[in-house]
C-alpha atoms as a PDB file:
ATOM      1  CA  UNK A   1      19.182  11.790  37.096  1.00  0.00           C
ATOM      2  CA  UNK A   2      20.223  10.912  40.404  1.00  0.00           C
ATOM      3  CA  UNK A   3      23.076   8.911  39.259  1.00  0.00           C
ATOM      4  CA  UNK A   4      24.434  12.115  37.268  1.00  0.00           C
ATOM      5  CA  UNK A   5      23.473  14.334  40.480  1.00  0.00           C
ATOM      6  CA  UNK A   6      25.777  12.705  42.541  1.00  0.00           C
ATOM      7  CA  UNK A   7      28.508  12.378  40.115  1.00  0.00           C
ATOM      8  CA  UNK A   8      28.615  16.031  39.969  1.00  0.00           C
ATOM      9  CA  UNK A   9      28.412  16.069  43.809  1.00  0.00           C
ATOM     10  CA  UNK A  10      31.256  13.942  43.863  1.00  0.00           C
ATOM     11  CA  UNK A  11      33.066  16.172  41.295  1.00  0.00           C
ATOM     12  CA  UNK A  12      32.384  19.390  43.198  1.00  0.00           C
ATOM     13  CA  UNK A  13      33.699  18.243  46.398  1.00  0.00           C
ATOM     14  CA  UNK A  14      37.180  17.036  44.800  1.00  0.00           C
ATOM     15  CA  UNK A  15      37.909  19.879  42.893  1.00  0.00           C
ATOM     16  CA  UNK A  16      35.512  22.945  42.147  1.00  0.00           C
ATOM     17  CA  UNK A  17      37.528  23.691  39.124  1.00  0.00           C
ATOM     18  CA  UNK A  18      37.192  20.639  37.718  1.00  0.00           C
ATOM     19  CA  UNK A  19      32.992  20.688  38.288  1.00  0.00           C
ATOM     20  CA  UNK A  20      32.901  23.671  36.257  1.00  0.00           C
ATOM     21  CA  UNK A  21      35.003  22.686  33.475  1.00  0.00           C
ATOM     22  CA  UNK A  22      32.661  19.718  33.530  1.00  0.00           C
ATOM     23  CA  UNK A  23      29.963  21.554  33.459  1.00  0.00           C
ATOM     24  CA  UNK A  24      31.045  24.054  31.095  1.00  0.00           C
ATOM     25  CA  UNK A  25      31.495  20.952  28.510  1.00  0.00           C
ATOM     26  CA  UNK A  26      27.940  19.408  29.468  1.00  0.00           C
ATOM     27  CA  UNK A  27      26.196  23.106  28.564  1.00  0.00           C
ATOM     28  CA  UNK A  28      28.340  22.921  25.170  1.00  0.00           C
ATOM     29  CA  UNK A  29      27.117  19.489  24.680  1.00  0.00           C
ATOM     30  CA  UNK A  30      23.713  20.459  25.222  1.00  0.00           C
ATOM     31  CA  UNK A  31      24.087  23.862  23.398  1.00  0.00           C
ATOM     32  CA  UNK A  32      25.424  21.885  20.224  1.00  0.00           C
ATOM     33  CA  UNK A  33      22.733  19.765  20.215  1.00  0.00           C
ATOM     34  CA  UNK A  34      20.184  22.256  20.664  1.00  0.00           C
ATOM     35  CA  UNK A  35      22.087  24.551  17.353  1.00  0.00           C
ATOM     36  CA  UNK A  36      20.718  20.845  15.642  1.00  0.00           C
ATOM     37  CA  UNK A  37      17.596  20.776  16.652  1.00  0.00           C
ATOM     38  CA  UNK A  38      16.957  23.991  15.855  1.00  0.00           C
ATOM     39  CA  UNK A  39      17.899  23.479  12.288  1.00  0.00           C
ATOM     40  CA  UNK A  40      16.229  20.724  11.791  1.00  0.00           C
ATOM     41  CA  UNK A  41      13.361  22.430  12.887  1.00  0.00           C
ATOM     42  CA  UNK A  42      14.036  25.423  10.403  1.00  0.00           C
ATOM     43  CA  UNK A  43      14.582  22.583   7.796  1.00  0.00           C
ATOM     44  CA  UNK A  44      10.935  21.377   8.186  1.00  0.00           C
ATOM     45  CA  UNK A  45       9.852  24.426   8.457  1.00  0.00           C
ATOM     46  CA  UNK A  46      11.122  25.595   5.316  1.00  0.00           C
ATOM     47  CA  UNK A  47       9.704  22.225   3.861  1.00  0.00           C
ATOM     48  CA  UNK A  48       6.457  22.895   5.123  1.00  0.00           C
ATOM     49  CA  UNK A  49       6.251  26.375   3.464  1.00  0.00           C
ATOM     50  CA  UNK A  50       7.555  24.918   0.110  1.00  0.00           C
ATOM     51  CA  UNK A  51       4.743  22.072   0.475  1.00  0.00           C
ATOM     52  CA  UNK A  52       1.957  24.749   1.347  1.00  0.00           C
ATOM     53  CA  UNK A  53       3.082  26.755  -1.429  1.00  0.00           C
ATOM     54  CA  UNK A  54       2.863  23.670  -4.028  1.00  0.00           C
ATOM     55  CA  UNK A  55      -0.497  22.175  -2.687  1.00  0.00           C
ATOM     56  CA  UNK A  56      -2.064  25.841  -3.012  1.00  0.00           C
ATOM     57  CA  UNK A  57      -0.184  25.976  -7.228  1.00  0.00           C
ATOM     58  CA  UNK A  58      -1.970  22.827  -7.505  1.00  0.00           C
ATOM     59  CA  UNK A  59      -5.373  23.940  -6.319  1.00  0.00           C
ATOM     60  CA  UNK A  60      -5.011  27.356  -8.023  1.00  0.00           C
ATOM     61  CA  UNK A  61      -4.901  24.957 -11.117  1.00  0.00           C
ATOM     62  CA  UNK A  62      -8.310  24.321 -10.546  1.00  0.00           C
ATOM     63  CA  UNK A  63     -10.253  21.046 -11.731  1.00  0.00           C
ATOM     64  CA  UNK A  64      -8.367  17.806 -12.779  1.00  0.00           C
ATOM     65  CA  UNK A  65      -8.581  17.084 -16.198  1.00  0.00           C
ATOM     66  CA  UNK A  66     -11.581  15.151 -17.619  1.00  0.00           C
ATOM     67  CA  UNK A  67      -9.857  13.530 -20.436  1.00  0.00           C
ATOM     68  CA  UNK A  68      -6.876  12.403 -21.593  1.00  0.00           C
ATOM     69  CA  UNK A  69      -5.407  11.492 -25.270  1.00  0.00           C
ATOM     70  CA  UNK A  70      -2.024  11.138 -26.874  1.00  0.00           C
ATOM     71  CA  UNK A  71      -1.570  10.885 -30.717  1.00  0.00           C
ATOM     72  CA  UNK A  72       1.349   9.342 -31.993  1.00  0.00           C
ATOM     73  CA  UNK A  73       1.777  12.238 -34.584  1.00  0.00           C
ATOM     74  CA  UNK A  74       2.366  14.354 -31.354  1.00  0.00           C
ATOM     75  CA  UNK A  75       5.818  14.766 -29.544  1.00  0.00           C
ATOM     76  CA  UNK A  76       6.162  12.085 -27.475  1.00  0.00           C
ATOM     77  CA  UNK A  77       7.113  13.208 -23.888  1.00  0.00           C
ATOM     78  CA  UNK A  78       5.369  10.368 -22.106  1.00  0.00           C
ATOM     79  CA  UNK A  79       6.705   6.868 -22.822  1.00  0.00           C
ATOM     80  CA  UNK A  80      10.628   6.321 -23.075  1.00  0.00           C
ATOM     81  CA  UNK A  81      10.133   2.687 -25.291  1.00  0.00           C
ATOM     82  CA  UNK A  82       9.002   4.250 -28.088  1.00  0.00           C
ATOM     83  CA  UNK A  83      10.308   4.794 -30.965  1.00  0.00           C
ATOM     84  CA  UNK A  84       9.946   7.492 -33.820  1.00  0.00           C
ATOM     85  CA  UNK A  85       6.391   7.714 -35.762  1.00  0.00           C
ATOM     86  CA  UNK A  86       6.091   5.531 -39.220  1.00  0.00           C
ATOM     87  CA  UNK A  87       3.601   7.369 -41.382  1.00  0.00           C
ATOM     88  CA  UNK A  88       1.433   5.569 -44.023  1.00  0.00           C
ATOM     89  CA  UNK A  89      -1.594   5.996 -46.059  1.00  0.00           C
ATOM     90  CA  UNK A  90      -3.858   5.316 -43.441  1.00  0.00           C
ATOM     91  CA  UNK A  91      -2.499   7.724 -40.685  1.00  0.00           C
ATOM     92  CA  UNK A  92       0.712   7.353 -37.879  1.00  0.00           C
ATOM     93  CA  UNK A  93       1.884   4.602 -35.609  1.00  0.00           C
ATOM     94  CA  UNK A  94       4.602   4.380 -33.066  1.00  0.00           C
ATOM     95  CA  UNK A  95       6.114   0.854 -32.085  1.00  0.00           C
ATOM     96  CA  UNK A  96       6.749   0.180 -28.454  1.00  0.00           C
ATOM     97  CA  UNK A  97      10.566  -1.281 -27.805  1.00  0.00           C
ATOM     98  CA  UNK A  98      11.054  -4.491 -26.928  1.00  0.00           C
ATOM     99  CA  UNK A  99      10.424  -4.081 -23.511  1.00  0.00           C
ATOM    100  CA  UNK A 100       6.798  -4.935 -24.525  1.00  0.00           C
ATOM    101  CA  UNK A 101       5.519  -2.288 -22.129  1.00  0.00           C
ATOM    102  CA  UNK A 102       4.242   1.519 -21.536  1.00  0.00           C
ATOM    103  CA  UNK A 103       3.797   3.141 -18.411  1.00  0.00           C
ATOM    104  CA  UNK A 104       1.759   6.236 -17.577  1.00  0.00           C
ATOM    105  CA  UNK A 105       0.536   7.913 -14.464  1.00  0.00           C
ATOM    106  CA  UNK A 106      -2.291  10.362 -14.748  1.00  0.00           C
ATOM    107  CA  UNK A 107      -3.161  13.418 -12.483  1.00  0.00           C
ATOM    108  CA  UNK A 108      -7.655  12.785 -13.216  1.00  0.00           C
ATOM    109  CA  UNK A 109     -10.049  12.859 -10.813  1.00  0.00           C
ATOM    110  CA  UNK A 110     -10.436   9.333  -9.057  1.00  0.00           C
ATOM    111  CA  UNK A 111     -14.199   9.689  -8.058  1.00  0.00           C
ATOM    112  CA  UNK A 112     -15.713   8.497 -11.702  1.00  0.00           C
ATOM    113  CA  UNK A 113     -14.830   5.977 -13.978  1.00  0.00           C
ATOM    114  CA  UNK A 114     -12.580   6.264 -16.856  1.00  0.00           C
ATOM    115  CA  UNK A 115     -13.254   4.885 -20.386  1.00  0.00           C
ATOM    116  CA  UNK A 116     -10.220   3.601 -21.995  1.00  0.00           C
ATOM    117  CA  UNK A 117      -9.382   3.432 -25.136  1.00  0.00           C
ATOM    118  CA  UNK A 118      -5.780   2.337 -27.419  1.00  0.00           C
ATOM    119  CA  UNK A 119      -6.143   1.996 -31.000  1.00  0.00           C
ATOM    120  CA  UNK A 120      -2.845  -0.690 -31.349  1.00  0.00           C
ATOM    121  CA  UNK A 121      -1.839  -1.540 -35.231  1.00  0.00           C
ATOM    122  CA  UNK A 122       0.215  -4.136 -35.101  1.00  0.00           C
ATOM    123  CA  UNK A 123       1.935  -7.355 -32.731  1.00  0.00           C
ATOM    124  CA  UNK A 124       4.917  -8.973 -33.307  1.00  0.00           C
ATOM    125  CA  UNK A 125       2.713 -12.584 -32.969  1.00  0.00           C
ATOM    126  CA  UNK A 126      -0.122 -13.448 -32.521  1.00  0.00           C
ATOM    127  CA  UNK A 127       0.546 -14.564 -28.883  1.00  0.00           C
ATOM    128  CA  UNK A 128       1.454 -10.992 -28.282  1.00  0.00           C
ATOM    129  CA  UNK A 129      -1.986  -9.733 -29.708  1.00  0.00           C
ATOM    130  CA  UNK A 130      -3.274 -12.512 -27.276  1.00  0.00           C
ATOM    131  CA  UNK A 131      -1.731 -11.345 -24.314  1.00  0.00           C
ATOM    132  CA  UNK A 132      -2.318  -7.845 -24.390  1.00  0.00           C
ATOM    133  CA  UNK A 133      -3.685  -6.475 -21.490  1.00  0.00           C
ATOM    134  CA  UNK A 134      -3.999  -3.131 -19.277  1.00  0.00           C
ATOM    135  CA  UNK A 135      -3.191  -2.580 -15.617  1.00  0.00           C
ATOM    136  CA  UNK A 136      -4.387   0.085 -13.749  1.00  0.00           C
ATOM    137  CA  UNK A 137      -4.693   0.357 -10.063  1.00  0.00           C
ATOM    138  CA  UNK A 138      -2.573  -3.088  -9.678  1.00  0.00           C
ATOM    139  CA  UNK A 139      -4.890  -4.936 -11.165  1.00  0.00           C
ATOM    140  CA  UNK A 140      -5.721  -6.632 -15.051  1.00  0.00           C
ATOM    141  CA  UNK A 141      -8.983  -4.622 -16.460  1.00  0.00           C
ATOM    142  CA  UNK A 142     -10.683  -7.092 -19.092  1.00  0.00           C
ATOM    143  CA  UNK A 143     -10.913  -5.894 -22.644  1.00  0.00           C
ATOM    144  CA  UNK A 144     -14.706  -5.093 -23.030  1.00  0.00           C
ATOM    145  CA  UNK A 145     -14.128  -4.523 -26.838  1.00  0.00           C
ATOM    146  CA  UNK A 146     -11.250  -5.266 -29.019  1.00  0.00           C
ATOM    147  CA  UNK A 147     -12.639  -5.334 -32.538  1.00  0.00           C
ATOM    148  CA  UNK A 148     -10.573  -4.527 -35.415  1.00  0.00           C
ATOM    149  CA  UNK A 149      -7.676  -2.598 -33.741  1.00  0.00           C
ATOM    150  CA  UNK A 150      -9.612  -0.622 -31.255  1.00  0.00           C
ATOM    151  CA  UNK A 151      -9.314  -2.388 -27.383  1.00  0.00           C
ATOM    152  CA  UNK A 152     -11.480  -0.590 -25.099  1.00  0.00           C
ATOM    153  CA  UNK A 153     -12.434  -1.011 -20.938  1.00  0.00           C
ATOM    154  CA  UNK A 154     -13.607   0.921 -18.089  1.00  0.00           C
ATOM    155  CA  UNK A 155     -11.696   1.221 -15.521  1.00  0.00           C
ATOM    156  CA  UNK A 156     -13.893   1.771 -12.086  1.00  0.00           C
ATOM    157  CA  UNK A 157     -13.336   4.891  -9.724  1.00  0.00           C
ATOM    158  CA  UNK A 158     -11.264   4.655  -7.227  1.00  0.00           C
ATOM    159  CA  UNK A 159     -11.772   8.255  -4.975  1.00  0.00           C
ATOM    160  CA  UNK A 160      -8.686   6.633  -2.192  1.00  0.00           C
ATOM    161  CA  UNK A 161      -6.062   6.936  -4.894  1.00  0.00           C
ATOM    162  CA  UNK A 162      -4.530  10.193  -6.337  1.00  0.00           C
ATOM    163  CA  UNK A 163      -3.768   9.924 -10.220  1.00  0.00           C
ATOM    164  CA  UNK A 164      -4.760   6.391 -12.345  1.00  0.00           C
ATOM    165  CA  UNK A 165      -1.763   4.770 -12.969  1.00  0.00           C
ATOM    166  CA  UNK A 166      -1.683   2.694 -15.977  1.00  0.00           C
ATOM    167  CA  UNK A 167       0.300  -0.192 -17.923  1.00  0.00           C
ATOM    168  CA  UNK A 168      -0.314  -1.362 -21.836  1.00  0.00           C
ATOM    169  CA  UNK A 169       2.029  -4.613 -22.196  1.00  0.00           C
ATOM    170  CA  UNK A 170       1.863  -7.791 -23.813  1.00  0.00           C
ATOM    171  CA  UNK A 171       3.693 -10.903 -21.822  1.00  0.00           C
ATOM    172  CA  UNK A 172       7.543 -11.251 -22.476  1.00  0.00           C
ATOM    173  CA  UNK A 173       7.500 -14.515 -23.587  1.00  0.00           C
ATOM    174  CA  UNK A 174       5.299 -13.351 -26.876  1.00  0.00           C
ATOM    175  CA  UNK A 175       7.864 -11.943 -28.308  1.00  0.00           C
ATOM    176  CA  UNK A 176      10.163 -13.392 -30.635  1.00  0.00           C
ATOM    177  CA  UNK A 177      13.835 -12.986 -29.070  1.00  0.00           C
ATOM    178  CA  UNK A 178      15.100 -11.374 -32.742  1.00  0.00           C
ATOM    179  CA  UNK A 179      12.849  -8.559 -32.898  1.00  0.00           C
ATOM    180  CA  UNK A 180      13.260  -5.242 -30.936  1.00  0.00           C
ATOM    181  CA  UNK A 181       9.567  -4.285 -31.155  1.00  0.00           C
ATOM    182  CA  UNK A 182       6.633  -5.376 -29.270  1.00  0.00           C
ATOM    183  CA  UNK A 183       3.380  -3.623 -30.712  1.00  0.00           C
ATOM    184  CA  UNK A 184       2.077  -0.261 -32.214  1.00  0.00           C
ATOM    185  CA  UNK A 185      -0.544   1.755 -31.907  1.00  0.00           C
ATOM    186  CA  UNK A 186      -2.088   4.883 -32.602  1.00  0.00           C
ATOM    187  CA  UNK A 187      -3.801   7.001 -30.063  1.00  0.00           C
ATOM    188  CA  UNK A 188      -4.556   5.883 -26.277  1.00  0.00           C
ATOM    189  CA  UNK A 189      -7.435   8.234 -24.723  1.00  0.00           C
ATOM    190  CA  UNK A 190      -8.645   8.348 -20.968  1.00  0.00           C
ATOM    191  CA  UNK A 191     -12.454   9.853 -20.904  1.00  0.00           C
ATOM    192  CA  UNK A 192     -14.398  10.285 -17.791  1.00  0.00           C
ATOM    193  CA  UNK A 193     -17.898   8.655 -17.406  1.00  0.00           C
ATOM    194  CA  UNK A 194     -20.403  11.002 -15.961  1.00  0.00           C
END
């Protein structure tokens, strides 16, 4: 400060012209930068609003879900690797692309456990069938059940995180390079424990 001080000192003893034009460009300088700020600050504040506005939607909304099922006979609007329904005698099935993978994230309510559920028809080997395993929360949940074609788990609660993230896939080196399928299945359902 004192360095600028006596800079302007200087300035104003050479030439008081000069010390105004100087300090006529140092206000615009600081008046420019203070036009900035102050949109920025509008800018948050206008993102602040729009986030109030959306947290209050969300708790109008009122409880998260206690469930959760998709049916391969419905749309599909969840999982991009899958492709169209194959109907049989014995119901629906959609096979998942060669990816070998779904992903889902789920908006339910952290503080209780989840039973899971996937009802999955067919593997491309038997090594994929062997390999198939769900990840929630970053980590492998064992298969508690997986007899006939119905796999099933519980996945514990977790109340720090804020949906239950999910992924169904088999390991990429069970699948044989010439096919462009993975698995099928029927129906995956989240229900909540207690």
């Amino acid at each position: 400060m004192n360095a600028v001080m006596s800079s302007l000192h200087t300035i104003f003893q050479a030439s008081q012209d000069e010390f105004f034009s100087v300090l006529d460009g140092r206000f615009a300088a600081i008046n420019a930068r203070m036009q900035e700020c102050e949109a920025q600050l509008d800018a948050i504040a206008s993102l602040s609003d729009s986030l109030a506005a959306r947290s209050l939607a969300l708790a109008s909304r009122g409880p998260a879900p206690s469930a959760w099922l998709y049916d391969v006979r419905l749309p599909n609007v969840y999982f991009p690797s899958l492709f169209e329904p194959e109907f049989d005698a014995t119901g629906a099935k959609r096979w998942v692309g060669p990816s070998g993978l779904i992903e889902g994230k789920l908006l339910l309510d952290r503080r209780y456990q989840y039973r899971f559920e996937v009802e999955a028809v067919d593997f491309v080997s038997e090594e994929a069938k062997a390999s198939f395993q769900l990840v929630a929360d970053g980590r492998v949940w064992p298969w508690l059940s997986s007899e006939s074609s119905l796999f099933t788990t519980v996945i514990a609660e977790a109340p720090h995180e804020s949906s239950l993230d999910f992924v169904l896939q088999i390991a990429p080196e069970s699948r044989p390079a010439e096919r462009d399928v993975s698995f099928s299945f029927r129906r995956i359902a989240f229900s909540r424990i207690g």
